[in-house]
Protein backbone atom coordinates (compact mmCIF):
# COMPACT_ATOMS: atom_id res chain seq x y z
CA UNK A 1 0.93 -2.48 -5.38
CA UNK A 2 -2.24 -4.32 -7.05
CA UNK A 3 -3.23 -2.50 -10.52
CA UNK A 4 -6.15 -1.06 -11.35
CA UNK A 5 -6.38 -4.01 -14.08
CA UNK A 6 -6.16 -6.77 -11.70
CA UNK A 7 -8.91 -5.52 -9.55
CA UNK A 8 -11.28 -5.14 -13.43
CA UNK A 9 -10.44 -8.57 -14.44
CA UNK A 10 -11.42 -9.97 -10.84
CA UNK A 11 -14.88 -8.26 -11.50
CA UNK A 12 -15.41 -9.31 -15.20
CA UNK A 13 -13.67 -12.39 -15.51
CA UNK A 14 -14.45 -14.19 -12.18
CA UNK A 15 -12.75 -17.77 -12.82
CA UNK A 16 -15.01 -18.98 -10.57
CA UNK A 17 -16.74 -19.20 -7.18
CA UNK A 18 -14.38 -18.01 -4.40
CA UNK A 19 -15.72 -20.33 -2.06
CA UNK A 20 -16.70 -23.57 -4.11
CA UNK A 21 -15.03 -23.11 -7.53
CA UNK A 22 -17.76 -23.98 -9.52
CA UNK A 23 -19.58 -21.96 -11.86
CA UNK A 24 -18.66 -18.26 -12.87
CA UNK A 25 -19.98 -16.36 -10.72
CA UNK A 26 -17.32 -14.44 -8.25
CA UNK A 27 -19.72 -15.86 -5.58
CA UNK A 28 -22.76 -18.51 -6.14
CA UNK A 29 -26.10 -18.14 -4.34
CA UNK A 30 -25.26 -21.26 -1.60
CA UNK A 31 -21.46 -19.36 -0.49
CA UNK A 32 -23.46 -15.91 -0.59
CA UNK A 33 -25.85 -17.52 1.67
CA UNK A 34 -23.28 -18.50 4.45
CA UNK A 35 -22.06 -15.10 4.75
CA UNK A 36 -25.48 -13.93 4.85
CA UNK A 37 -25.47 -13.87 9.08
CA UNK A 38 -28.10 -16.42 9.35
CA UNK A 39 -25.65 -18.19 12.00
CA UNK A 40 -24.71 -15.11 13.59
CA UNK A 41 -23.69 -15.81 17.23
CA UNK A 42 -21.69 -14.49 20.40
CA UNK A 43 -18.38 -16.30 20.45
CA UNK A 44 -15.43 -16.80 23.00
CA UNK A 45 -12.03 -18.00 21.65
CA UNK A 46 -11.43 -22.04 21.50
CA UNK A 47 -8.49 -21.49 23.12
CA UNK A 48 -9.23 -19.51 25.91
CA UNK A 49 -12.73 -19.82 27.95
CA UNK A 50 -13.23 -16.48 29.11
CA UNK A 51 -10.94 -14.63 26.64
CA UNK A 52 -8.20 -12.93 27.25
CA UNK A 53 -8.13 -10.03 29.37
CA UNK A 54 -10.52 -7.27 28.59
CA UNK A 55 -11.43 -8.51 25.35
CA UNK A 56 -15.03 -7.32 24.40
CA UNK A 57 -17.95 -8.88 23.76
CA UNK A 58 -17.18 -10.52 20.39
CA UNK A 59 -19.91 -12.08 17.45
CA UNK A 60 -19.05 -13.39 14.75
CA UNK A 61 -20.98 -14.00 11.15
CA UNK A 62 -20.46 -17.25 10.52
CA UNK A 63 -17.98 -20.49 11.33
CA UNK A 64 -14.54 -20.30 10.14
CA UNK A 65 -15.13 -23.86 7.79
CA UNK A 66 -15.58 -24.80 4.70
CA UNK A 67 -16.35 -22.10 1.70
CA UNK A 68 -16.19 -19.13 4.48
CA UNK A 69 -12.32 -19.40 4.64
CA UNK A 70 -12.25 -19.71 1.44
CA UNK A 71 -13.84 -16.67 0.77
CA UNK A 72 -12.06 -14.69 3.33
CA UNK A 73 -8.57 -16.11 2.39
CA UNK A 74 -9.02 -15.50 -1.16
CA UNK A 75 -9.82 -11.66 -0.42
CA UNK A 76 -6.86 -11.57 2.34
CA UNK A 77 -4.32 -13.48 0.76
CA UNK A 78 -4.96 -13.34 -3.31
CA UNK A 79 -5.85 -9.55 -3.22
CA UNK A 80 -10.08 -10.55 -4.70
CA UNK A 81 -10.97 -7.69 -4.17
CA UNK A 82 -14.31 -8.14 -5.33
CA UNK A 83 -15.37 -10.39 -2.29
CA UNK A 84 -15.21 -7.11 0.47
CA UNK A 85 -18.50 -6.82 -0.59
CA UNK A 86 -19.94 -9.96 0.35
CA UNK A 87 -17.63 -10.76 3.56
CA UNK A 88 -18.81 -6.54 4.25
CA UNK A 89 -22.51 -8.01 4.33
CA UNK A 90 -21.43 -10.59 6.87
CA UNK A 91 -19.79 -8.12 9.07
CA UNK A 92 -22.35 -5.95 9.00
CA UNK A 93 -25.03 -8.45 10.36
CA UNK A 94 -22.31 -9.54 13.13
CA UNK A 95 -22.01 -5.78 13.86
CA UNK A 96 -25.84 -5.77 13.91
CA UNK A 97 -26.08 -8.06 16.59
CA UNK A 98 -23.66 -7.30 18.76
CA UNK A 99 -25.26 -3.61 18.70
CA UNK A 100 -28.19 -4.98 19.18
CA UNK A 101 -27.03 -6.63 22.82
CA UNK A 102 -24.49 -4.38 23.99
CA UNK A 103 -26.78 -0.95 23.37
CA UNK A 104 -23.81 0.17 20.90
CA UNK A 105 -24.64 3.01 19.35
CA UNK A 106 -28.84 3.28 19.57
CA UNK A 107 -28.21 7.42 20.70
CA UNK A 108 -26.05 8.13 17.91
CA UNK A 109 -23.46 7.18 15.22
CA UNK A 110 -21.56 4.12 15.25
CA UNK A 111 -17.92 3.87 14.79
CA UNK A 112 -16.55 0.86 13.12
CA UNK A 113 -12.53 0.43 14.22
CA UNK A 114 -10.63 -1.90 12.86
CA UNK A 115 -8.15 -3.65 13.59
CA UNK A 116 -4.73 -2.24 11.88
CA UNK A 117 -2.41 -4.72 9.51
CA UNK A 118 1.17 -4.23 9.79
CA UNK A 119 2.57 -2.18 7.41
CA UNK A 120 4.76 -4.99 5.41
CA UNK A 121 1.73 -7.11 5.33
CA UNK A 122 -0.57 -4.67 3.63
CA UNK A 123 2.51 -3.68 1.15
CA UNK A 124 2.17 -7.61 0.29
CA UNK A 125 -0.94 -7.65 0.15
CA UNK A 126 -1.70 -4.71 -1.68
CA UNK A 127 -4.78 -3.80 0.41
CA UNK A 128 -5.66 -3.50 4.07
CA UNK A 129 -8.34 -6.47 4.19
CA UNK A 130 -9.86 -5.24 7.72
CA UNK A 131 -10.18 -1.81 6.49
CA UNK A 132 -11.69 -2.54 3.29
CA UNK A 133 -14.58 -5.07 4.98
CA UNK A 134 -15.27 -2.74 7.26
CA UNK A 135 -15.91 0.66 4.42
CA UNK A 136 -18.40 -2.51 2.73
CA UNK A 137 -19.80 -3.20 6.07
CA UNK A 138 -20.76 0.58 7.19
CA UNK A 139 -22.06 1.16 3.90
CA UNK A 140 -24.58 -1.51 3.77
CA UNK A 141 -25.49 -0.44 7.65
CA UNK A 142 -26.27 2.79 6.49
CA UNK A 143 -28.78 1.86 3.48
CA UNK A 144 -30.21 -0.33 6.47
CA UNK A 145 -30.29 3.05 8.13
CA UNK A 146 -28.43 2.95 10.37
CA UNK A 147 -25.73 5.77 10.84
CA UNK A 148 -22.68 3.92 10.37
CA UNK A 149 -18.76 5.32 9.74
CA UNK A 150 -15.20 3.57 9.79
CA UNK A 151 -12.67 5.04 11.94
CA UNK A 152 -9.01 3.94 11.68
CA UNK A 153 -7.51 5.58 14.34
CA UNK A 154 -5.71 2.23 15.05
CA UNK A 155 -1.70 2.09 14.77
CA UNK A 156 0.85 -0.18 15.16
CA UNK A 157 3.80 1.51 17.36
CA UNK A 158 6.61 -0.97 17.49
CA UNK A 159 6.56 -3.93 15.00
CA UNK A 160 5.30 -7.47 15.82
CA UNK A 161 6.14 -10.91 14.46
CA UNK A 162 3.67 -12.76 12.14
CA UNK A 163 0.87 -14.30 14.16
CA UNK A 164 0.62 -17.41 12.18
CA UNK A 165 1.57 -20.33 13.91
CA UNK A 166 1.73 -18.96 17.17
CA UNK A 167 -0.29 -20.01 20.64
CA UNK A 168 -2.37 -18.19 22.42
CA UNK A 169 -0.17 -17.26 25.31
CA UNK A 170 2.91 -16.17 22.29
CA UNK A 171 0.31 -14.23 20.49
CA UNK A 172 -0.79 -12.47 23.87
CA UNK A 173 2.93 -11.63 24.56
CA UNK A 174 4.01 -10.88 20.83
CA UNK A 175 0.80 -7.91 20.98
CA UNK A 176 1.13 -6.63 24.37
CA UNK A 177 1.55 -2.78 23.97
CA UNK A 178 1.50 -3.16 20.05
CA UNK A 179 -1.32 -0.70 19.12
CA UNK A 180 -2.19 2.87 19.94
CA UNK A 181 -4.55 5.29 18.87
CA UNK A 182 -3.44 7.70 16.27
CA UNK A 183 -3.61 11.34 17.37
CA UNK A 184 -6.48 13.36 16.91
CA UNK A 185 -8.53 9.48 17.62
CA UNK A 186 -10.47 10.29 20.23
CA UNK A 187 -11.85 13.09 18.56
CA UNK A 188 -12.67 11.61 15.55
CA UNK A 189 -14.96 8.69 17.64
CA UNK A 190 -15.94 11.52 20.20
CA UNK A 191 -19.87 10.91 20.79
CA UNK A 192 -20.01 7.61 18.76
CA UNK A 193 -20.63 4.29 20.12
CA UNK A 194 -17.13 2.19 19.17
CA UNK A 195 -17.18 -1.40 17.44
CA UNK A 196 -14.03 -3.15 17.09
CA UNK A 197 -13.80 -5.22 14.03
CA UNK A 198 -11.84 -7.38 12.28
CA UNK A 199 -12.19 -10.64 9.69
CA UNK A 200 -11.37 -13.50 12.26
CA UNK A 201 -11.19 -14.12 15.20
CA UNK A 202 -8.56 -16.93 16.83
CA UNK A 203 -7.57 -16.90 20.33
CA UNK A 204 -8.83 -13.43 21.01
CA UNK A 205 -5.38 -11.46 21.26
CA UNK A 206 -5.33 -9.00 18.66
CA UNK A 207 -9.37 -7.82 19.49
CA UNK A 208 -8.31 -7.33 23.16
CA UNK A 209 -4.90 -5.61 22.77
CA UNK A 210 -6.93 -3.48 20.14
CA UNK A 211 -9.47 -2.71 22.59
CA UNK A 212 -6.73 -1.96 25.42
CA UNK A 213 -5.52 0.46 22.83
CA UNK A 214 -8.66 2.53 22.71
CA UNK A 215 -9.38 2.40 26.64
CA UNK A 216 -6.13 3.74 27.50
CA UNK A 217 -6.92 6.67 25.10
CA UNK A 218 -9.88 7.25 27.10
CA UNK A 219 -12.43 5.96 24.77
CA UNK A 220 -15.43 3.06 25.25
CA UNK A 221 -15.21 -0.18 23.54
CA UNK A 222 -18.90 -1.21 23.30
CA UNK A 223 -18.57 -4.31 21.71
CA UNK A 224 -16.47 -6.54 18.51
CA UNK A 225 -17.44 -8.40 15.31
CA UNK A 226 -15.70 -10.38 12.87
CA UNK A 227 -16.99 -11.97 9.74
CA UNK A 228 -16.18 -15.75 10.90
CA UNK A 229 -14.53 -17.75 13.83
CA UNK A 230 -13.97 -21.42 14.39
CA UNK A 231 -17.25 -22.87 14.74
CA UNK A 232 -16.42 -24.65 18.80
CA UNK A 233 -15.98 -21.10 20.19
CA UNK A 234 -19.64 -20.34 19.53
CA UNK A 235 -21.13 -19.85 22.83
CA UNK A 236 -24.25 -22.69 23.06
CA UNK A 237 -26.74 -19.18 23.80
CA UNK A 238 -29.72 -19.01 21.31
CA UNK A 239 -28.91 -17.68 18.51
CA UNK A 240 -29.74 -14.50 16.34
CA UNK A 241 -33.81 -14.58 15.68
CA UNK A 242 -34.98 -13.16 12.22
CA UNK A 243 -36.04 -9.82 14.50
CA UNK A 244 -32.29 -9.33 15.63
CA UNK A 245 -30.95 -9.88 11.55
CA UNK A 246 -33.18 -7.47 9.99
CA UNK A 247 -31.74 -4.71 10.57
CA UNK A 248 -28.52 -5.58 7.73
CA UNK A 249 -31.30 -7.36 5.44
C-alpha cells in the first residue's frame, strides 16, 4: 500500500513536470493546457469502426500522444497521485460534452461510473486510478454547478487476464461477462442520468462490457468519457465550441 509520505513528497517535492520533465512544477502551464478539453471530441475506437457492440457514445479529452500519456501513465503506473487533479479537469470537460449531446443528466443528478480495476492491479498500484479521476472530475463539475456524484457500483465477478498486449477481438472475449453491478446499484443511480468513465479508451471493450453490465441490471447508460484516446479514432465531426466547454471552465 502507498504511504501517506509518498503521496506528501509527490506534492512538495515535484521532481518535475509529469508530462515534459522540465521545470518543478508537478505540471507546467503548456501540459496543464492539453488536458484542459480544448480538443474535446466524440471518438470511435481505431480498431473497430462502429465499436463494439453496444458501446456508448464515447468523448474523450484529449489524444492519447505525447505529454498526455505521460501524465496519465505516471498517475496509473507510478502511483502520482497528485496528477488526479489535473487528468479530473480533463474528464470533467469530456463528461461535459458528452452530457451536453446525449441530454445526460439536464433533469437531475449525474452519476459518474467507472470502470472497476481488478483487484491485484489496484493492490499494485496502490490506488484505483479510474476511481480517483473520476471523485476529481465530479468535484470540479459541481463548483461548475452542476450536480455531479461517483457511483462505483461496478464489480469484477470472475477474474480476467491483463489487457495489455491483447487485440481487439481477445480483449472482447477475455471481458465478456466480466463485470456486474454490485447489489444495492441500481438504487444508488436510481433517478440519475449514468456516465461511464474511465482514463483511456483503446478498442472500446472494457466501456461496452461495462455498459452491458449496467443494462442488464436494468439501468440507462446515457453516454462515456475518458480523459484521452489515440488521436485517429477522433471522429472528423466539428469539434467542442467554447459554448459546449464552459460549463467545466
Amino acid at each position: 500500500m502507498r504511504g501517506w509520505w509518498q503521496e506528501v513528497s509527490g506534492l512538495v517535492l515535484p521532481a518535475g513536470c509529469a508530462g515534459c520533465g522540465t521545470g518543478r512544477a508537478v505540471l507546467c502551464a503548456d501540459c496543464r493546457s492539453a488536458l484542459g478539453g480544448s480538443a474535446a471530441g466524440r471518438v470511435r475506437p481505431a480498431a473497430r469502426r462502429a465499436g463494439p457492440a453496444g458501446l456508448p457514445a464515447v468523448h474523450a479529452a484529449a489524444p492519447y500522444e505525447g505529454a498526455v500519456r505521460a501524465v496519465v501513465l505516471a498517475h496509473k503506473e507510478r502511483g502520482a497521485l497528485p496528477l488526479a487533479g489535473p487528468l479530473g479537469a480533463a474528464l470533467a470537460a469530456a463528461v461535459a460534452l458528452a452530457v451536453l449531446r446525449a441530454g445526460a443528466g439536464r433533469a437531475g443528478e449525474l452519476a459518474l461510473v467507472p470502470v472497476p480495476s481488478a483487484r491485484r492491479a489496484v493492490r499494485a498500484r496502490g490506488h484505483d486510478p479510474a476511481r480517483r479521476i473520476a471523485l476529481a472530475a465530479s468535484a470540479r463539475l459541481r463548483r461548475a454547478g452542476t450536480a455531479a456524484r461517483v457511483a462505483s457500483v461496478l464489480r469484477q465477478r470472475r477474474p480476467v487476464e491483463d489487457q495489455a498486449g491483447l487485440g481487439a477481438l481477445r480483449r472482447l472475449e477475455n471481458l465478456s461477462g466480466a463485470l456486474e453491478v454490485r447489489a444495492g446499484g441500481a438504487r444508488l443511480t436510481a433517478g440519475a442520468g449514468i456516465v461511464l468513465v474511465d482514463d483511456v479508451i483503446t478498442t472500446g471493450a472494457t466501456l461496452a462490457e461495462a455498459a452491458r453490465a449496467l443494462r442488464e441490471a436494468g439501468l440507462r447508460v446515457d453516454a462515456a468519457a475518458v480523459v484521452a484516446a489515440p488521436a485517429e479514432s477522433f471522429v472528423r465531426i466539428r469539434s467542442a465550441t467554447r459554448t459546449e466547454q464552459k460549463s467545466c471552465e
